[in-house]
N, C-alpha and C. Protein backbone atom coordinates (compact mmCIF):
# COMPACT_ATOMS: atom_id res chain seq x y z
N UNK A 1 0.81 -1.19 0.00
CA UNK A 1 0.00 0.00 0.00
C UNK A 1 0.86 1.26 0.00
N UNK A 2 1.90 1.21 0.80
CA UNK A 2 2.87 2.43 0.18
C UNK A 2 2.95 2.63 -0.87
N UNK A 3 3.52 1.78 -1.45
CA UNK A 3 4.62 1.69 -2.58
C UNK A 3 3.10 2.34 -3.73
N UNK A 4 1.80 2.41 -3.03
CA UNK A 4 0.91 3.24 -4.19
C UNK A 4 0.95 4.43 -4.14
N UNK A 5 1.42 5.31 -2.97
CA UNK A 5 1.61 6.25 -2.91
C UNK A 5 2.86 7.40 -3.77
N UNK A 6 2.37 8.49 -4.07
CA UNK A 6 3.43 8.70 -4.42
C UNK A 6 3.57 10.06 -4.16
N UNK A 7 4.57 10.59 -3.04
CA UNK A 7 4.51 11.97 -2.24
C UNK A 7 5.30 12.71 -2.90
N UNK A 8 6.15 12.10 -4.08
CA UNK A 8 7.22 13.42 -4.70
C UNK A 8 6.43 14.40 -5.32
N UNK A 9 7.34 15.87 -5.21
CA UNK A 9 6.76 16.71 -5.78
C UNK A 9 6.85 16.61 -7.44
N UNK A 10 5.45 17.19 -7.92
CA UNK A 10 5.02 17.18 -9.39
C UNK A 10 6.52 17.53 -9.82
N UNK A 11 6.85 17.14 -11.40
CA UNK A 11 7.94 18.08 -12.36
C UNK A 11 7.12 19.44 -12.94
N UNK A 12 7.68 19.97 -12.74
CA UNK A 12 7.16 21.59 -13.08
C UNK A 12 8.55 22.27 -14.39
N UNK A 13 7.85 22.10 -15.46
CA UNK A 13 8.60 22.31 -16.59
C UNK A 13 9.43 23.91 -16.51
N UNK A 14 10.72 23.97 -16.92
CA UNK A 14 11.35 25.68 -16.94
C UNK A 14 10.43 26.71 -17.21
N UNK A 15 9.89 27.76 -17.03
CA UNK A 15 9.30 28.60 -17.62
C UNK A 15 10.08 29.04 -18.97
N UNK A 16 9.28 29.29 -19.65
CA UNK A 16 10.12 29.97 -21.16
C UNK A 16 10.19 31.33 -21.21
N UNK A 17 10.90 31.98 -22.28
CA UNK A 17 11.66 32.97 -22.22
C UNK A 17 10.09 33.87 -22.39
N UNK A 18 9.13 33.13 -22.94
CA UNK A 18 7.97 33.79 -23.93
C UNK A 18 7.29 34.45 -22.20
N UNK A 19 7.24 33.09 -21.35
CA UNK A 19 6.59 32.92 -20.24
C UNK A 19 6.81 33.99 -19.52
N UNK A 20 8.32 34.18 -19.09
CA UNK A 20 8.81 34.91 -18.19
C UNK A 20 8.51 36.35 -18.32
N UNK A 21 8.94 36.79 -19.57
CA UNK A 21 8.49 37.85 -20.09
C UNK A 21 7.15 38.40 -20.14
N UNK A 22 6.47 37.75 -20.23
CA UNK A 22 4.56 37.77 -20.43
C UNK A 22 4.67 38.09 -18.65
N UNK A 23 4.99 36.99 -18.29
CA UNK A 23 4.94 37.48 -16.09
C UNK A 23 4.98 39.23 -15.77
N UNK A 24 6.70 39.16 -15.85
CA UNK A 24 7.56 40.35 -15.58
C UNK A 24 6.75 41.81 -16.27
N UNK A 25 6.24 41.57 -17.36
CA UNK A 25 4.93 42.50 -18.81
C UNK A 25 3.64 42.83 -17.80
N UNK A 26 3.11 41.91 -17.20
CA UNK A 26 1.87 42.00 -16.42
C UNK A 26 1.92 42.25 -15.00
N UNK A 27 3.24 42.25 -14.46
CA UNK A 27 3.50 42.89 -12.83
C UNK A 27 3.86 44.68 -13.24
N UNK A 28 4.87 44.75 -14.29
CA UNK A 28 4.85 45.87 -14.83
C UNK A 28 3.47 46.61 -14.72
N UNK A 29 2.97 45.94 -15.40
CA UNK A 29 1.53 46.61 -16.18
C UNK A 29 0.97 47.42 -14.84
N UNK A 30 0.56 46.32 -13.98
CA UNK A 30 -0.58 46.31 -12.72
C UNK A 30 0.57 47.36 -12.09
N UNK A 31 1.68 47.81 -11.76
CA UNK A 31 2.42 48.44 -11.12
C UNK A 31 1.92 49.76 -11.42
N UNK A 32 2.10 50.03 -12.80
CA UNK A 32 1.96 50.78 -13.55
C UNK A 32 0.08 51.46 -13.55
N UNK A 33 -0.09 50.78 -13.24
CA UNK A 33 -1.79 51.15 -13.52
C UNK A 33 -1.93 51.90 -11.19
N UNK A 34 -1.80 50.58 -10.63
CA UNK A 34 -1.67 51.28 -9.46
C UNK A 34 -1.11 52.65 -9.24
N UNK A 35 -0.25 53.61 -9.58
CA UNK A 35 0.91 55.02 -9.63
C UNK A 35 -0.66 55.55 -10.47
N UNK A 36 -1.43 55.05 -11.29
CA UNK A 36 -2.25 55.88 -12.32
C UNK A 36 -3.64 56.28 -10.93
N UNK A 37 -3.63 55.41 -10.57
CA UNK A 37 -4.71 55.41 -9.27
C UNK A 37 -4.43 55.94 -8.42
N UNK A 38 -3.53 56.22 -7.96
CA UNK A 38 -2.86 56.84 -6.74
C UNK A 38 -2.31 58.14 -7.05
N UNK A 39 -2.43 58.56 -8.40
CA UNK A 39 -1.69 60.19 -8.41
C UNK A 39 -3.50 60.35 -8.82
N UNK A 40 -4.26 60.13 -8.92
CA UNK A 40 -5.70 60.61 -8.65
C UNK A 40 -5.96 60.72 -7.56
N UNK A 41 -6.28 59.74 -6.61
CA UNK A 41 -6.51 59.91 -5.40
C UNK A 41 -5.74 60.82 -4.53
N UNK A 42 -4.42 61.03 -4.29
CA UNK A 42 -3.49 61.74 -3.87
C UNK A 42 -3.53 63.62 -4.27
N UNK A 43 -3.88 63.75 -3.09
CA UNK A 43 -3.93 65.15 -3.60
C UNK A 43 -3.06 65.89 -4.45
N UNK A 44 -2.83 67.32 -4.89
CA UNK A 44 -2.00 67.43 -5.71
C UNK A 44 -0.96 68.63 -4.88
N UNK A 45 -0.34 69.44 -5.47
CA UNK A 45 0.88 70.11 -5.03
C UNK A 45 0.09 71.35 -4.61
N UNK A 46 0.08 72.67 -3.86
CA UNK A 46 -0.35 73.79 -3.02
C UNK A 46 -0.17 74.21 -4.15
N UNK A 47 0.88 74.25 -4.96
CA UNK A 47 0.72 75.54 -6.21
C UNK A 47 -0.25 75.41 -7.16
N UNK A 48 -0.78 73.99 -6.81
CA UNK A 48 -1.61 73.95 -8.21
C UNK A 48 -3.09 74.50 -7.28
N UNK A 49 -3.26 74.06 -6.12
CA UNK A 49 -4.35 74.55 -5.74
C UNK A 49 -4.59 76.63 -5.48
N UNK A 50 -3.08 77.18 -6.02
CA UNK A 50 -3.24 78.27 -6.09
C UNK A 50 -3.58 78.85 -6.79
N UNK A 51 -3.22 78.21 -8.10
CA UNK A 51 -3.60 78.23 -9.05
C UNK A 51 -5.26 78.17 -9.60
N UNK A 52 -5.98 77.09 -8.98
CA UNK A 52 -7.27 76.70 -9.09
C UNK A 52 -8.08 78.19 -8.49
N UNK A 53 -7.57 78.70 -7.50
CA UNK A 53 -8.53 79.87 -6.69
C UNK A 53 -8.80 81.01 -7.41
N UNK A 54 -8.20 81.46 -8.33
CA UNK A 54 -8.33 82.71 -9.13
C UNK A 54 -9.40 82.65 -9.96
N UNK A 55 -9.56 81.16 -10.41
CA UNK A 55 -10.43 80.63 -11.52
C UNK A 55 -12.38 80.83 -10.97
N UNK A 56 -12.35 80.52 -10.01
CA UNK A 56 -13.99 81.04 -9.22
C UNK A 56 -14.05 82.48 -9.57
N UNK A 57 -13.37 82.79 -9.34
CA UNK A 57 -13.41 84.76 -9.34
C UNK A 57 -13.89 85.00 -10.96
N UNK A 58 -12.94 84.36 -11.46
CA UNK A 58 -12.99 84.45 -13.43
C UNK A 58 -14.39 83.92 -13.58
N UNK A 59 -14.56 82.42 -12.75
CA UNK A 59 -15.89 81.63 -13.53
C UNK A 59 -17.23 83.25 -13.12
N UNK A 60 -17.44 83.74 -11.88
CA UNK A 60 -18.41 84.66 -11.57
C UNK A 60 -18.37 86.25 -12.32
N UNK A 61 -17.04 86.62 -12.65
CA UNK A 61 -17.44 87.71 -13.40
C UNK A 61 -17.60 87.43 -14.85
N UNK A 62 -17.53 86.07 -15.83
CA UNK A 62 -17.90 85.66 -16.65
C UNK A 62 -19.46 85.71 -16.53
N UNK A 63 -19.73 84.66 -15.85
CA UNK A 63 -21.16 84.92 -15.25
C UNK A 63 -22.06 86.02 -15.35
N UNK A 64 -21.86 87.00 -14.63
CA UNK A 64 -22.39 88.50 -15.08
C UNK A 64 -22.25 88.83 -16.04
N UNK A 65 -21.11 88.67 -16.95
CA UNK A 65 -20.98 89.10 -17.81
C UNK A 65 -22.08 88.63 -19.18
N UNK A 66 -22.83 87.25 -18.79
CA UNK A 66 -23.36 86.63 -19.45
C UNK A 66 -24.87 86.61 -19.14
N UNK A 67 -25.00 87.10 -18.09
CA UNK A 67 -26.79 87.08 -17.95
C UNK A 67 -26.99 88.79 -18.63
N UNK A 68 -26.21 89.40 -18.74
CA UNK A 68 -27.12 90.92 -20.16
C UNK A 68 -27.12 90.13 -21.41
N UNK A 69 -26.38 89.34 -21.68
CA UNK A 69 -26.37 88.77 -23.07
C UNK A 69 -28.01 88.31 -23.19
N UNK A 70 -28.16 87.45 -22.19
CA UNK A 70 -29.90 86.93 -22.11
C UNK A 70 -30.64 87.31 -22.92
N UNK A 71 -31.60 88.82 -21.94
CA UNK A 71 -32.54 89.65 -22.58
C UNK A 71 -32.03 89.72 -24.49
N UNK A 72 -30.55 89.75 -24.33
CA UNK A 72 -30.87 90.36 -25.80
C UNK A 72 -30.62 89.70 -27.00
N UNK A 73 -30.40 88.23 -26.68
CA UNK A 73 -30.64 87.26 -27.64
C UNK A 73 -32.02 87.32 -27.38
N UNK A 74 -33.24 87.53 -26.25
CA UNK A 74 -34.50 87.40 -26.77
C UNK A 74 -34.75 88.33 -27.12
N UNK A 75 -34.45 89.51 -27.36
CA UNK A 75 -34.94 90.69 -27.64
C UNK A 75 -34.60 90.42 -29.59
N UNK A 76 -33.46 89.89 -29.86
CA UNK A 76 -32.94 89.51 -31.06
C UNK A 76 -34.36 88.16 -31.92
N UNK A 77 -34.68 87.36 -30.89
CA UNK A 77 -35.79 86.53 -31.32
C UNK A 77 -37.11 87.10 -31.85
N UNK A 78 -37.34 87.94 -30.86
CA UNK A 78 -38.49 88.84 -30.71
C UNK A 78 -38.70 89.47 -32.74
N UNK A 79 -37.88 90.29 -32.11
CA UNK A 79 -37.68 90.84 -33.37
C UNK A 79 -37.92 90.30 -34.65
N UNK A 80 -37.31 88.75 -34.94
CA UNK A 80 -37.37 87.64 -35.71
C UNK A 80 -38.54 87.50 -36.22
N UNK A 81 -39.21 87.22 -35.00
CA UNK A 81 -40.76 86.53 -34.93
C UNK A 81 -41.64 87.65 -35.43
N UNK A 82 -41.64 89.14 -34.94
CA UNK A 82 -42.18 89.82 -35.26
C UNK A 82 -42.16 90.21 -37.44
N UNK A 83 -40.52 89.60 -37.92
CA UNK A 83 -40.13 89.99 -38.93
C UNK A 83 -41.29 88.89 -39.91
N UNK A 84 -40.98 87.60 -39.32
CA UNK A 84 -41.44 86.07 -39.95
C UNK A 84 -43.25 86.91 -40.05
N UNK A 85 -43.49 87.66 -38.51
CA UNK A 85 -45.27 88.05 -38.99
C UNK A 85 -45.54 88.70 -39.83
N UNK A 86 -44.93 90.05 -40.66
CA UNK A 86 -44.98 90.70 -41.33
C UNK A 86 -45.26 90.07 -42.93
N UNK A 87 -44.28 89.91 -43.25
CA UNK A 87 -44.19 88.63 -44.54
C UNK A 87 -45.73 87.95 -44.55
């Protein structure tokens, strides 16, 4: 009944050059993708957030600058409509 046993370890063939490479390609990869995830999550440098603060100020006087435009694209419609009744 021993002698059916057989406790040696399996042969496990060399990896090939194709193999190794394909490995070493896909730890790369995943390395590589993790640094892509982590400079997102990771906040960024004070200068850039100094940068970002000026930009609110710009987005709100854009803003104003854009609600007179309003009235006078409808005032421009108006006009249109009134032209299209004439005809």
């Amino acid at each position: 009944m021993s002698a059916d046993l057989d406790l040696s370890p399996p042969e496990v063939p060399e990896p090939t050059f194709f193999e190794s490479l394909l490995r070493y390609g896909l730890f790369l990869g995943a390395i590589f993708q993790l640094i892509c995830i982590l400079a997102i999550i990771i906040p960024t440098s004070k200068s850039h957030e100094q940068v970002e603060t000026p930009e609110p100020v710009d987005a709100r006087s854009s803003e104003q600058n854009r609600k007179p435009k309003g009235p006078v694209q409808q005032i421009r419609q108006k006009l249109k409509k009134e032209s299209k009744k004439k005809r």
